[in-house]
Protein backbone atom coordinates (compact mmCIF):
# COMPACT_ATOMS: atom_id res chain seq x y z
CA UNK A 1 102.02 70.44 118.34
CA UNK A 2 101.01 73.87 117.48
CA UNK A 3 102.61 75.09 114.22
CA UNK A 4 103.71 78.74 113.41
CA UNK A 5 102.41 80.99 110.26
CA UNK A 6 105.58 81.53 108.38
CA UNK A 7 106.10 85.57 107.94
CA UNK A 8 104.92 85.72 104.67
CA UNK A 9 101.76 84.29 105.54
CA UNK A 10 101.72 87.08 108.59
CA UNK A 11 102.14 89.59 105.69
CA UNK A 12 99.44 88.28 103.64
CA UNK A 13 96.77 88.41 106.31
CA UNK A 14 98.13 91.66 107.90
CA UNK A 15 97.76 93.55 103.91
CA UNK A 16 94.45 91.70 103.30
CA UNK A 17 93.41 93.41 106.73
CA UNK A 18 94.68 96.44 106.03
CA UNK A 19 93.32 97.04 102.65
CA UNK A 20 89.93 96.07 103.76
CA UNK A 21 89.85 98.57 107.02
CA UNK A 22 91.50 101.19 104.09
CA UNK A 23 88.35 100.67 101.69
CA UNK A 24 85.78 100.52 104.59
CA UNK A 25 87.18 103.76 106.02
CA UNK A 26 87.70 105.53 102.63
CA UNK A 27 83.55 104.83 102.22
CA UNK A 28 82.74 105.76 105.85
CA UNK A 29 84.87 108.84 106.26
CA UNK A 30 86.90 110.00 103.86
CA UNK A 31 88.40 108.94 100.64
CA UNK A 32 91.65 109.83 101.34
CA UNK A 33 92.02 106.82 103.12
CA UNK A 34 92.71 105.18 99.74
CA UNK A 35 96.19 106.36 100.21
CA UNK A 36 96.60 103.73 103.06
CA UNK A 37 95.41 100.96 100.60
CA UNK A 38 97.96 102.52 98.07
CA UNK A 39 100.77 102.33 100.89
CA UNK A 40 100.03 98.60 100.92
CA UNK A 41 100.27 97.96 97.92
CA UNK A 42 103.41 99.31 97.32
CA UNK A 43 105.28 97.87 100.93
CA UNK A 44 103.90 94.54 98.89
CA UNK A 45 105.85 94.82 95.71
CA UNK A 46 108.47 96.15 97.44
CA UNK A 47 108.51 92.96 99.53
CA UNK A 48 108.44 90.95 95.89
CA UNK A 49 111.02 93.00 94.85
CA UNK A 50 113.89 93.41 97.43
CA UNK A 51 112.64 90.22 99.75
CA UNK A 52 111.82 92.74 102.40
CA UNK A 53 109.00 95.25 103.52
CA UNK A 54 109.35 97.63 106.84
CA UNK A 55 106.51 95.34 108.27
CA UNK A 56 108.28 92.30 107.61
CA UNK A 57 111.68 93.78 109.46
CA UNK A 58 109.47 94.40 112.23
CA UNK A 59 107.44 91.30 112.43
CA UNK A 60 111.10 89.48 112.25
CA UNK A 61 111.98 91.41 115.20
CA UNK A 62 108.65 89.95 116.94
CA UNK A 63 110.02 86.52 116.95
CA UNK A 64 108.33 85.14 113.32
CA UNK A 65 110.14 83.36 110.83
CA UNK A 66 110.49 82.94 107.37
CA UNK A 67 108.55 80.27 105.78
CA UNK A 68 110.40 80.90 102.36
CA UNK A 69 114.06 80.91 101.96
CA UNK A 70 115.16 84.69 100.33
């Protein structure tokens, strides 16, 4: 039986990932690139906030669920 990450699992991994490519880019090219780590941060607490981030609208879309209930 192959089990599912819950969306806000999905989330966790997909801001982890994008905060690391922001910092390695922001060293290797420019430091304006800390503005994409800045954007994740704030789609997060917006997420805490209203229970919903435009990546988690789209990942619902995809097909993956909520492991929390709102």
């Amino acid at each position: 039986m192959t089990r599912r990450w819950p969306l806000e699992r999905v989330l966790f991994a997909l801001a982890g990932t994008m905060t690391l490519a922001s910092a390695a880019l922001a060293v290797l090219v420019s430091p304006w690139f800390l503005l994409l780590a800045a954007f994740v941060g704030l789609n997060q607490w917006l997420f805490v906030g209203a229970g919903s981030c435009p990546a988690s609208l789209a990942l619902e879309r995809l097909g993956i669920e909520r492991g929390c209930p709102r």
